[in-house]
C-alpha atoms as a PDB file:
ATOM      1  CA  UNK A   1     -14.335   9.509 -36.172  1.00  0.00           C
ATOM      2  CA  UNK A   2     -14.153   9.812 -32.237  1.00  0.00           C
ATOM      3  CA  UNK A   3     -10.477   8.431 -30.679  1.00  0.00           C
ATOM      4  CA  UNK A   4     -10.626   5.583 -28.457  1.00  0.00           C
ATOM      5  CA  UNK A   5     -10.335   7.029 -24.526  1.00  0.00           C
ATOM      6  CA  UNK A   6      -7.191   7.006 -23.445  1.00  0.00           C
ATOM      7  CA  UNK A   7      -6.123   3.849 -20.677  1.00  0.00           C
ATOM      8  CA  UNK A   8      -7.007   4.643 -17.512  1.00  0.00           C
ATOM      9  CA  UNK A   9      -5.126   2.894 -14.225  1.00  0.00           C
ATOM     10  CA  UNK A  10      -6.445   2.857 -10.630  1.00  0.00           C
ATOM     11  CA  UNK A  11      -3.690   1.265  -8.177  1.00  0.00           C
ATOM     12  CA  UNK A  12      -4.926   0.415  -4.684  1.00  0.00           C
ATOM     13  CA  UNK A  13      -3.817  -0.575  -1.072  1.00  0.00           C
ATOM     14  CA  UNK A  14      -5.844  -1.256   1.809  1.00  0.00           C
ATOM     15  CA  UNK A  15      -4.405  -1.810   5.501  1.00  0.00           C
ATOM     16  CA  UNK A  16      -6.041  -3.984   7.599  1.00  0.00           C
ATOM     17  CA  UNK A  17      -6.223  -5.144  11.378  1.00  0.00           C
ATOM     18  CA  UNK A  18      -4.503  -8.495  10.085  1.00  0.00           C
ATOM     19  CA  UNK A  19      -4.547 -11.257   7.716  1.00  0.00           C
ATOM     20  CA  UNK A  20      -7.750 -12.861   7.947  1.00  0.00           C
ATOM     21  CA  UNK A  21     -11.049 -11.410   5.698  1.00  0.00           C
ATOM     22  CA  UNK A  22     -13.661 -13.340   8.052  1.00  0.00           C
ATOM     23  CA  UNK A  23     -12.179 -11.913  11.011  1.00  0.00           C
ATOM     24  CA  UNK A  24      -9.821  -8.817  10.703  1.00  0.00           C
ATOM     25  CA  UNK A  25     -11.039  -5.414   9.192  1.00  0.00           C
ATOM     26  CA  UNK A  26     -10.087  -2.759   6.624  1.00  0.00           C
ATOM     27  CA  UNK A  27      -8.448   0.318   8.533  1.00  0.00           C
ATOM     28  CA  UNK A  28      -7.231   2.556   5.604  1.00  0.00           C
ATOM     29  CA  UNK A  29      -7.597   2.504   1.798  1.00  0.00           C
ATOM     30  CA  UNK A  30      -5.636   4.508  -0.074  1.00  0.00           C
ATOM     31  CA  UNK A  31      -5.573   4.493  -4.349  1.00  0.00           C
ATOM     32  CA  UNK A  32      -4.104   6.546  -7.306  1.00  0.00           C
ATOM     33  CA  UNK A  33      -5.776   7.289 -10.575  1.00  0.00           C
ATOM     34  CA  UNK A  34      -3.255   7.478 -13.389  1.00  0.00           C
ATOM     35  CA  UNK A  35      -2.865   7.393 -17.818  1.00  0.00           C
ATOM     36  CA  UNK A  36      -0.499   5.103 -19.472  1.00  0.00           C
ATOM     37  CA  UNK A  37       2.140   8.613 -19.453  1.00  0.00           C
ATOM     38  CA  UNK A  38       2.001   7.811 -15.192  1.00  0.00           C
ATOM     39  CA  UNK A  39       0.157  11.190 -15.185  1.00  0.00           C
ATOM     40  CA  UNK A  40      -1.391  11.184 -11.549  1.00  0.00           C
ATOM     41  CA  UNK A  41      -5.285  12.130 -12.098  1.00  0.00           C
ATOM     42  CA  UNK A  42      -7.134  11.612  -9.024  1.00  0.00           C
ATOM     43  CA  UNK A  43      -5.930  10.200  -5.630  1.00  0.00           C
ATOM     44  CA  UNK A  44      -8.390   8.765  -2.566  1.00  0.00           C
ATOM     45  CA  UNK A  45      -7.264   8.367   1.139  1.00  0.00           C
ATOM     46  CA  UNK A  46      -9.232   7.639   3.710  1.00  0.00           C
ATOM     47  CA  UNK A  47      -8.979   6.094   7.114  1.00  0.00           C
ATOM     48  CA  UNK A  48     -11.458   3.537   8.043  1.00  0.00           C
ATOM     49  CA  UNK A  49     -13.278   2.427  11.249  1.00  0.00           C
ATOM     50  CA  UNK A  50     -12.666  -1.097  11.954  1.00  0.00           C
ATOM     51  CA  UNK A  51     -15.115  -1.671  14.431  1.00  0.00           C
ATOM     52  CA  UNK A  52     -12.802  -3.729  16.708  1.00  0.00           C
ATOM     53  CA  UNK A  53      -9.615  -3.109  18.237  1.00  0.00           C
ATOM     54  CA  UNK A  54      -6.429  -3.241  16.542  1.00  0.00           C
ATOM     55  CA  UNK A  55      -3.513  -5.786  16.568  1.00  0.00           C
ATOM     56  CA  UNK A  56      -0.351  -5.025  17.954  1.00  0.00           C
ATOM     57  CA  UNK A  57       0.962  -7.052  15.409  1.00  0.00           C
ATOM     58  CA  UNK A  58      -0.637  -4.764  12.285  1.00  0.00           C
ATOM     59  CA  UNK A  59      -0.265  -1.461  14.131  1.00  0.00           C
ATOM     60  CA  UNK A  60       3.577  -2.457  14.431  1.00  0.00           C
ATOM     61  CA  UNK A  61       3.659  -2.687  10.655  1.00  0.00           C
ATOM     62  CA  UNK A  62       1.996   0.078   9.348  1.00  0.00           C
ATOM     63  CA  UNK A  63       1.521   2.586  12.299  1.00  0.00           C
ATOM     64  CA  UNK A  64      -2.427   2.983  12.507  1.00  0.00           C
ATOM     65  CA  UNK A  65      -3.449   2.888  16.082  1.00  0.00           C
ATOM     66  CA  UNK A  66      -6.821   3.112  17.998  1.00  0.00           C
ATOM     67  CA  UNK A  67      -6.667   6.583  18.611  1.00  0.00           C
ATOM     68  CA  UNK A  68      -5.936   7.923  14.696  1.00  0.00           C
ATOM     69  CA  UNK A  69      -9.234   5.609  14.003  1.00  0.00           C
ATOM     70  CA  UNK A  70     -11.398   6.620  17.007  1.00  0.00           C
ATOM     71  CA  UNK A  71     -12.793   9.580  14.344  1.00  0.00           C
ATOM     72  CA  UNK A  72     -12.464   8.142  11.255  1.00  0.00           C
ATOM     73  CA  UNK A  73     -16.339   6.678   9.172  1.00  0.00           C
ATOM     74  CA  UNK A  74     -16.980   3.013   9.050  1.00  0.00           C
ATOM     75  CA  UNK A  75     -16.820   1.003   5.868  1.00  0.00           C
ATOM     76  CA  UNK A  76     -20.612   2.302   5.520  1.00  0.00           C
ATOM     77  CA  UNK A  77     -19.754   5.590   4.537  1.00  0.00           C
ATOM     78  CA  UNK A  78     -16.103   5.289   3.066  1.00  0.00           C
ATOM     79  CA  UNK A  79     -16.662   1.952   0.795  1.00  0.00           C
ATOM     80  CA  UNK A  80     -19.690   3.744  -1.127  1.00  0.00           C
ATOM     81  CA  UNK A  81     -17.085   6.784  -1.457  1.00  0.00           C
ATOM     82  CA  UNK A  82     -14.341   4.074  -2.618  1.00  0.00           C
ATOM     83  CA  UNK A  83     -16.307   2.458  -5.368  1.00  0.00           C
ATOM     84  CA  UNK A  84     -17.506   6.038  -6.968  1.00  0.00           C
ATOM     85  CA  UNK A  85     -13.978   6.837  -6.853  1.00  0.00           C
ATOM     86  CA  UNK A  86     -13.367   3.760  -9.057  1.00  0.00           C
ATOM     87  CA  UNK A  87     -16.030   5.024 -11.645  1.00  0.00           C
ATOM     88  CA  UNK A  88     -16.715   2.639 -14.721  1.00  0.00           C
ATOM     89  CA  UNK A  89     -15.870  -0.994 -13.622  1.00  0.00           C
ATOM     90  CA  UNK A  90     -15.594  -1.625 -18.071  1.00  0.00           C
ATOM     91  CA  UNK A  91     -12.967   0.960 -18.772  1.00  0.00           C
ATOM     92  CA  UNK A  92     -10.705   1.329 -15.728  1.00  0.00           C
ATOM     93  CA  UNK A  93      -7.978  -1.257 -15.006  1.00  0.00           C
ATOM     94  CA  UNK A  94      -7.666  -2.187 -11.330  1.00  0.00           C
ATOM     95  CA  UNK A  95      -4.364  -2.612 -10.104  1.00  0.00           C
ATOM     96  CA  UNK A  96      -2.987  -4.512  -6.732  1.00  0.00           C
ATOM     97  CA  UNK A  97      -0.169  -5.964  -4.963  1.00  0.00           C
ATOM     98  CA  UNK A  98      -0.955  -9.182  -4.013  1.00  0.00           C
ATOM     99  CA  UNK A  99      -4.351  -9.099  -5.350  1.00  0.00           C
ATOM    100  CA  UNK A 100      -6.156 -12.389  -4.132  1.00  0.00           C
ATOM    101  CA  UNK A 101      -5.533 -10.645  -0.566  1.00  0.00           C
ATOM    102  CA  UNK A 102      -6.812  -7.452  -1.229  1.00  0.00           C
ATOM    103  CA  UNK A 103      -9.915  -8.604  -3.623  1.00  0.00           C
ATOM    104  CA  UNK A 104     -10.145 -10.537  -0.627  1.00  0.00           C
ATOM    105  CA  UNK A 105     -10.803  -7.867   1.985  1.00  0.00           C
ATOM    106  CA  UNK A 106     -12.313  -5.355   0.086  1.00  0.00           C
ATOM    107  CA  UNK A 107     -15.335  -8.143  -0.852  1.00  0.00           C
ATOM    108  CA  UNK A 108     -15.937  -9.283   2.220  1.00  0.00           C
ATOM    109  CA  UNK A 109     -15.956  -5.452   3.639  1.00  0.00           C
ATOM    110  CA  UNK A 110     -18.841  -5.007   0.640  1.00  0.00           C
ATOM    111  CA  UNK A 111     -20.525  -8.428   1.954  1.00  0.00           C
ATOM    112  CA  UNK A 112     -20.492  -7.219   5.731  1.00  0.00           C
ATOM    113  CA  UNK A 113     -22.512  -3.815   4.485  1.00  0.00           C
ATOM    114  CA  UNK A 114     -24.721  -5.461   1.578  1.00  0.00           C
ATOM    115  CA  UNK A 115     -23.149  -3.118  -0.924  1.00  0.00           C
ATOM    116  CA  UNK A 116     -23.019  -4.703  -4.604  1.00  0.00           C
ATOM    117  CA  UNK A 117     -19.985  -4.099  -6.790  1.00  0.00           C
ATOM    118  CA  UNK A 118     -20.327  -6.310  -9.797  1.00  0.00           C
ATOM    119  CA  UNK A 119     -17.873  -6.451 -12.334  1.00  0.00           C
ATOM    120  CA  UNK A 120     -15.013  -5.482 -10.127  1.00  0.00           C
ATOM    121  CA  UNK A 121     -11.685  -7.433 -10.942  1.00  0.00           C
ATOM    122  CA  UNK A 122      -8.423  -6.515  -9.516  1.00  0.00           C
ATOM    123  CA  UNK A 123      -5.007  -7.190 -11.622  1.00  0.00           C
ATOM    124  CA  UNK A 124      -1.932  -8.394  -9.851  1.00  0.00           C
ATOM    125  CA  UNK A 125       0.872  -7.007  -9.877  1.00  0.00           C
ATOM    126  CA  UNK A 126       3.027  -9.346  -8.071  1.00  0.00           C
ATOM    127  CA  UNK A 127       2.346 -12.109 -10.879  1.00  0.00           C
ATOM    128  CA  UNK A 128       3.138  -9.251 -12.916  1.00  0.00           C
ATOM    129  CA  UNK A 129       7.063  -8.444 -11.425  1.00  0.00           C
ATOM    130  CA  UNK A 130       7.392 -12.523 -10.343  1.00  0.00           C
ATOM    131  CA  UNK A 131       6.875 -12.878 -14.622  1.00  0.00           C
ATOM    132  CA  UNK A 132       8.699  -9.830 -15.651  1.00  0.00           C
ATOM    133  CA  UNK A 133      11.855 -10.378 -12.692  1.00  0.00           C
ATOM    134  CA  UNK A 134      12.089 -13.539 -11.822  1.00  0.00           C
ATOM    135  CA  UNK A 135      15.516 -13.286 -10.856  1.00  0.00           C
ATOM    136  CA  UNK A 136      14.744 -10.799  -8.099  1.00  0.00           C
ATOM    137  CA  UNK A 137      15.458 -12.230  -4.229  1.00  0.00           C
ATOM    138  CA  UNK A 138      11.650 -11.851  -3.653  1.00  0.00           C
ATOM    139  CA  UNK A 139       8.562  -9.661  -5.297  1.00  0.00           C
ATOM    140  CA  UNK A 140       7.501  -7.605  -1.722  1.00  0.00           C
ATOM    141  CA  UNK A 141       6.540  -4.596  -2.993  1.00  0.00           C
ATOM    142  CA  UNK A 142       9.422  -2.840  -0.574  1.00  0.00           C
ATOM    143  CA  UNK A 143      12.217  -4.863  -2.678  1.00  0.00           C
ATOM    144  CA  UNK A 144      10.589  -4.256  -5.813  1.00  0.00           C
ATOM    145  CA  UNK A 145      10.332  -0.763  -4.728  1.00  0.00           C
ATOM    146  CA  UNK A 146      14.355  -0.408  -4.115  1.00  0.00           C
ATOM    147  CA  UNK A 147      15.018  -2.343  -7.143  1.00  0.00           C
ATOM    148  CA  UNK A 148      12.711  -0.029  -9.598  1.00  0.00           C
ATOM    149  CA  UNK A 149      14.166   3.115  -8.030  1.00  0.00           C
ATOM    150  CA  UNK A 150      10.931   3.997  -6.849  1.00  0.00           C
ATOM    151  CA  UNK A 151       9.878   6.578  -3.638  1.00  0.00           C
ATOM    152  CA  UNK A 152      10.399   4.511  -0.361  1.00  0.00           C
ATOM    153  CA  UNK A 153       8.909   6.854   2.304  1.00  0.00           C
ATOM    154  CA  UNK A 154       5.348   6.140   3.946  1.00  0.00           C
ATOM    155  CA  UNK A 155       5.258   2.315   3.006  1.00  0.00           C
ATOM    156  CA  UNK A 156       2.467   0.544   4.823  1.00  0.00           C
ATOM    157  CA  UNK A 157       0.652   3.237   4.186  1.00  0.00           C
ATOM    158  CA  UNK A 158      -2.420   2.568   1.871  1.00  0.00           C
ATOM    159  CA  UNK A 159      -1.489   5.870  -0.587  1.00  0.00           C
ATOM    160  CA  UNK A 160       2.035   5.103  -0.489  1.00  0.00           C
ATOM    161  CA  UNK A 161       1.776   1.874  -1.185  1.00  0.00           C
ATOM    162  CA  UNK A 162      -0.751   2.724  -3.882  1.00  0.00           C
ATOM    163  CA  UNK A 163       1.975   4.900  -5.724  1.00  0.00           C
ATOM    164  CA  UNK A 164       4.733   2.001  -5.337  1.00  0.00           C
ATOM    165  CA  UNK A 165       2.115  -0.339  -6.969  1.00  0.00           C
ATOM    166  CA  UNK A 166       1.696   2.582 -10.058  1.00  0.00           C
ATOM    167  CA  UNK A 167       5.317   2.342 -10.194  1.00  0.00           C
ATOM    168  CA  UNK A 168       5.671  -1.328 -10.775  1.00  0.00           C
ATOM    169  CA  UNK A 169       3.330  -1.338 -12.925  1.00  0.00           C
ATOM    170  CA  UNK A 170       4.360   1.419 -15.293  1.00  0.00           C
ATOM    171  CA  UNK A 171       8.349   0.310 -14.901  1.00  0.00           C
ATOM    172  CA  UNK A 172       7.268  -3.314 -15.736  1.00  0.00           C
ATOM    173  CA  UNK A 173       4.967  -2.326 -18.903  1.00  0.00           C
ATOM    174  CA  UNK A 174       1.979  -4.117 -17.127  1.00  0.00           C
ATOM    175  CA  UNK A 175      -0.337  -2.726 -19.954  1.00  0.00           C
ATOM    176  CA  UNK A 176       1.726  -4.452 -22.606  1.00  0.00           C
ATOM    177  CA  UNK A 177       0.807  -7.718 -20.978  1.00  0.00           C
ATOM    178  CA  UNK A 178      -1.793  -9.453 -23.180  1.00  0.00           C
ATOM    179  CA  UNK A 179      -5.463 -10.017 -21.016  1.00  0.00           C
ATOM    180  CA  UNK A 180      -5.410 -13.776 -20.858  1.00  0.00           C
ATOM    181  CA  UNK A 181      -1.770 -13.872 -19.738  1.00  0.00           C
ATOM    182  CA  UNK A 182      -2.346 -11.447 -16.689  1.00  0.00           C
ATOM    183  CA  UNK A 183      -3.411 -12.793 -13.198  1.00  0.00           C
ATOM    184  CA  UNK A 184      -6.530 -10.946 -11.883  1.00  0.00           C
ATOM    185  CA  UNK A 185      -8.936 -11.816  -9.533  1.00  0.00           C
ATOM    186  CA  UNK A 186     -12.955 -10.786  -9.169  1.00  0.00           C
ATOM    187  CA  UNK A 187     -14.058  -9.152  -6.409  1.00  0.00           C
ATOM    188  CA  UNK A 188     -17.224 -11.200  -5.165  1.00  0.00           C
ATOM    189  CA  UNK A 189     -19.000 -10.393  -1.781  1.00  0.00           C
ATOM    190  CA  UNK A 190     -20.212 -14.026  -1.355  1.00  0.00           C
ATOM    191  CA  UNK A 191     -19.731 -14.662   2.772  1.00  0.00           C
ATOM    192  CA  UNK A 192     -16.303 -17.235   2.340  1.00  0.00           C
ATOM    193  CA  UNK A 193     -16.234 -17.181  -1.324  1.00  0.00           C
ATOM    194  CA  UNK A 194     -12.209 -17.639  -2.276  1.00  0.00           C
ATOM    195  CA  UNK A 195     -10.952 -15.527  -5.067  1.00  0.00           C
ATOM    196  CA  UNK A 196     -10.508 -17.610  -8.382  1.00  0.00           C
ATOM    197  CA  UNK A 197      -8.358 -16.546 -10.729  1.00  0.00           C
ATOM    198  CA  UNK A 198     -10.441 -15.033 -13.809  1.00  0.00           C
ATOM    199  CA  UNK A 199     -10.450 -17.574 -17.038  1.00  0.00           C
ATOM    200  CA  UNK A 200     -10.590 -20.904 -14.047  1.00  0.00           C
ATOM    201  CA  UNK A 201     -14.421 -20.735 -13.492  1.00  0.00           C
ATOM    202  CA  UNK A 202     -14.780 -23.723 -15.349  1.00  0.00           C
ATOM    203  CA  UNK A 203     -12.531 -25.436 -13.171  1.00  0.00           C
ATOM    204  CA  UNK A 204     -14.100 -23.951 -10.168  1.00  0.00           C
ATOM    205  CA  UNK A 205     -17.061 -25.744 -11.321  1.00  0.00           C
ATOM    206  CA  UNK A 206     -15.522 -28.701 -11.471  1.00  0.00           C
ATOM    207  CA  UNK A 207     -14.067 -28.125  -7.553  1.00  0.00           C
ATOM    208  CA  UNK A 208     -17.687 -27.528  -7.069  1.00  0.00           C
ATOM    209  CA  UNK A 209     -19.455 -30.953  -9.111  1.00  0.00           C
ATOM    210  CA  UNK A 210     -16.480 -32.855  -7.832  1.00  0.00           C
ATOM    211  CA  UNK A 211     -15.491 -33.594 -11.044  1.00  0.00           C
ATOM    212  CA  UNK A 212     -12.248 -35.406 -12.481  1.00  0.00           C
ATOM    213  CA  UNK A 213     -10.087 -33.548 -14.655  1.00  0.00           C
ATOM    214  CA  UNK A 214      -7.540 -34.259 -17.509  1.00  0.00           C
ATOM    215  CA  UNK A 215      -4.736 -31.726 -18.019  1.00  0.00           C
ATOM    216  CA  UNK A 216      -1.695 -31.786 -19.601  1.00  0.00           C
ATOM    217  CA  UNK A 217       1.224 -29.775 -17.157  1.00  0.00           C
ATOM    218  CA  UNK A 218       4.335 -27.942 -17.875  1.00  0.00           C
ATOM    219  CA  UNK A 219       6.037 -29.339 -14.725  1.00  0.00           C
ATOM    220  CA  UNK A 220       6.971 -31.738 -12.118  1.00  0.00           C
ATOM    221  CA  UNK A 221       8.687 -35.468 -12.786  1.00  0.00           C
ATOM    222  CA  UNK A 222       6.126 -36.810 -15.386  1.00  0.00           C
ATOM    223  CA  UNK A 223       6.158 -33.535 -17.850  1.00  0.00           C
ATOM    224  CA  UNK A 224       3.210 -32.649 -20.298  1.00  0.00           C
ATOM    225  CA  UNK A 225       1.904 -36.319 -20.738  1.00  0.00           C
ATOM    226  CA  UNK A 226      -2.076 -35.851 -19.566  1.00  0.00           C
ATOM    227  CA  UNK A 227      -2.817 -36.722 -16.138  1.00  0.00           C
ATOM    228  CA  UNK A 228      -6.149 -37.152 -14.154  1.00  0.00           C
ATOM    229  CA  UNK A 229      -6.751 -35.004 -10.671  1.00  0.00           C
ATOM    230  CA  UNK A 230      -9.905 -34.391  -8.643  1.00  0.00           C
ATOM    231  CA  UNK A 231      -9.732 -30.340  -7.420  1.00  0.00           C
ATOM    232  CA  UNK A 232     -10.264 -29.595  -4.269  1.00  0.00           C
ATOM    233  CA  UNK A 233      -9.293 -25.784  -4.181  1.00  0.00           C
ATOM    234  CA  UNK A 234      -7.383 -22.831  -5.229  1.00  0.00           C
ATOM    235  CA  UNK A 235      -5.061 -21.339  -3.233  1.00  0.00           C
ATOM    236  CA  UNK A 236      -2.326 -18.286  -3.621  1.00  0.00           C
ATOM    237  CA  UNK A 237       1.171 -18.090  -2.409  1.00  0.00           C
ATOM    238  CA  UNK A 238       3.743 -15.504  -3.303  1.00  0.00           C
ATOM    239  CA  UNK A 239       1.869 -14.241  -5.920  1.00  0.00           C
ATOM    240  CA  UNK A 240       1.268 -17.436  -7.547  1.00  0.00           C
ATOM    241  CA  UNK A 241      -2.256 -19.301  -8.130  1.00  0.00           C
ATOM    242  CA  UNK A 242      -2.548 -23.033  -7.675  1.00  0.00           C
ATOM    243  CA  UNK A 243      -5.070 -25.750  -8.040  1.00  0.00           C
ATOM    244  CA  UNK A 244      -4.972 -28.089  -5.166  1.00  0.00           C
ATOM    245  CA  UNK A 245      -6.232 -31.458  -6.261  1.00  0.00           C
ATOM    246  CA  UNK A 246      -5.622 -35.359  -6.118  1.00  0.00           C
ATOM    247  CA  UNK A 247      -3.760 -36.509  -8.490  1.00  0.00           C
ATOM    248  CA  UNK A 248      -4.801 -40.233  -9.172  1.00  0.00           C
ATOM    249  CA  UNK A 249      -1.690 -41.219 -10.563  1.00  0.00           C
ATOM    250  CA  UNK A 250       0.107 -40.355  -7.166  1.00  0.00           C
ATOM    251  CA  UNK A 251      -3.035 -41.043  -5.153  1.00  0.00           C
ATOM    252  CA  UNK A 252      -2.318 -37.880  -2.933  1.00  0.00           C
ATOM    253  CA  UNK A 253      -3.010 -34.585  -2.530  1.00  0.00           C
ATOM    254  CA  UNK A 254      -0.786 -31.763  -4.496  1.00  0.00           C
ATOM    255  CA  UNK A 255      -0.396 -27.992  -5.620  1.00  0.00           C
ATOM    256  CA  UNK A 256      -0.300 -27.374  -9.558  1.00  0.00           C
ATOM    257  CA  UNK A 257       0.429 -23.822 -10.269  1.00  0.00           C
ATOM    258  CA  UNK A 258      -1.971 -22.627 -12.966  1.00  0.00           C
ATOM    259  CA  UNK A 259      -0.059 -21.019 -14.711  1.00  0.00           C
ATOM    260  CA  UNK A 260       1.812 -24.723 -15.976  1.00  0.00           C
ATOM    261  CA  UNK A 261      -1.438 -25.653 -16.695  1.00  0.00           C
ATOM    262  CA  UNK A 262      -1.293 -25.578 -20.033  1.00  0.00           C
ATOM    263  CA  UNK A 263      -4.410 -27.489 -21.079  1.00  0.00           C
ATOM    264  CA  UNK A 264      -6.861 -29.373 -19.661  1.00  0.00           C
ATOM    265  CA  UNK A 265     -10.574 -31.142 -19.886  1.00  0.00           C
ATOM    266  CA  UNK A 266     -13.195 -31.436 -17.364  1.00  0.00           C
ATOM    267  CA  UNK A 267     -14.723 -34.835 -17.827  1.00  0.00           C
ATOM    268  CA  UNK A 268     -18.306 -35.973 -17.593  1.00  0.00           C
ATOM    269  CA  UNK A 269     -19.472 -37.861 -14.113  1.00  0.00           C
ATOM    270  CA  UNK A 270     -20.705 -40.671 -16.702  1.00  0.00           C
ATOM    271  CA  UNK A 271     -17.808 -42.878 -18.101  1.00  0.00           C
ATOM    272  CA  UNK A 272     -18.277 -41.957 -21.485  1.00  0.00           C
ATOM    273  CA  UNK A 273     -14.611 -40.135 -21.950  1.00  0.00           C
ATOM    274  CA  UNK A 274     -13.899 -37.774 -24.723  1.00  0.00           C
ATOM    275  CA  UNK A 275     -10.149 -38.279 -26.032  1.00  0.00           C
ATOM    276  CA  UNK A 276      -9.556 -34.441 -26.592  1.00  0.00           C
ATOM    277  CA  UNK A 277      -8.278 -31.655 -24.402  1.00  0.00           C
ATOM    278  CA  UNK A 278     -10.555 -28.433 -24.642  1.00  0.00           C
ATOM    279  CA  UNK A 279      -7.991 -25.877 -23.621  1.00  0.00           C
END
């Protein structure tokens, strides 16, 4: 009888001209292939073109200026490269800091050059160390760095970075955290698409119909008794997902993090109500 293959790990970093996927552009990606032992196995670095001219602002942070790029391929040549690197989408974890940013950037990048990557999903690791350490002073990957004893030269740098992220995630056990419990993202290449959080589609639909929904939430003043809200969006903040939505008791606008969410029903547009929550 043939073994299972063993767990395979890609961590990955990108740098970018600044903060904005519509707008700013990759400049550098930079990723580590590694086992469950933290046995390195492959490694990809590569400088990107950003066809525009870098910020002062990003350059200041990680050190990339317009003459190290003036060389260096477009996204044409080095995202194709990238994804081959990655290999089989169904049996290779794929690890980030900050994930909804980078899954971000690296589907709009495939979007701008019409290059299909489906199946792509990107684990976060900052959900990851925010659950495993809450108690640290914040989850950058620099302080998480210090704190895990990890290698501290070349940070903002993609394949640094990329080996401080393998760190994390090995010192943290990431693999021993169950699938629906860990916060990962898809990559999608729709133009303005925003990341949603895999296992909320069905609330993204809901955003989408402009539907009401009933959840019951581990949180706030009125604690688990079900409440009705109308979503309007996700949205990510220090490595936390939230629904934004109206909450009709309130009758304003707030921010439930998901992961207090701890069931909830998306109810028919007719008035025909069903008394049970689905999830």
């Amino acid at each position: 009888m043939d073994s299972a293959p063993p767990l395979e790990f890609v961590a990955f970093d990108l740098e970018t001209t600044g903060l904005v996927s519509e707008t700013d552009r990759i400049v550098e990606i930079g990723a580590v292939r590694f086992d469950l032992t933290g046995r390195v196995l492959d490694q990809f670095s590569q400088l990107v073109h950003p066809e525009r001219a870098m910020s002062p602002a990003a350059e200041a942070i990680h050190g990339i200026s317009d003459g190290m790029l003036k060389d260096a391929p477009s996204g044409r040549v080095v995202l194709p490269a990238f994804l081959r690197f990655l290999g089989d989408f169904s049996t290779t974890t794929l690890l980030a800091h900050n994930a909804a940013f980078d899954a971000g950037f690296l589907g709009r990048e495939l979007d701008r050059f019409q290059i299909e990557a489906k199946g792509l999903a990107v684990v976060d690791t900052l959900a990851l160390a925010r659950a495993r350490i809450p108690e640290a002073r914040d989850h950058r990957l620099d302080t998480l760095a210090r704190l895990l004893n990890l290698d501290l030269s070349g940070a903002h740098r993609a394949l640094s970075d990329s080996l401080r992220v393998m760190g994390v995630w090995l010192k943290l056990d990431g693999h021993a955290v169950s699938v629906p419990q860990r916060v990962s993202y898809p990559v999608t290449n729709r133009r303005g698409a925003q990341p949603i959080p895999l296992g909320w589609e069905e609330l993204a639909r809901a955003i989408e119909h402009r539907q009401t929904v009933r959840m019951e939430y581990s949180g706030g003043t009125r604690g688990n008794s079900p409440r009705d809200v109308t979503p309007r969006a996700f949205a990510h903040r220090g490595g936390i997902a939230y629904l934004v939505a109206l909450c009709h008791l309130d009758s304003y606008e707030k921010s439930f993090r998901l992961d207090r969410v701890t069931r909830f029903q998306v109810l028919p547009l007719a008035n025909d109500l069903p008394n049970d929550l689905t999830k």
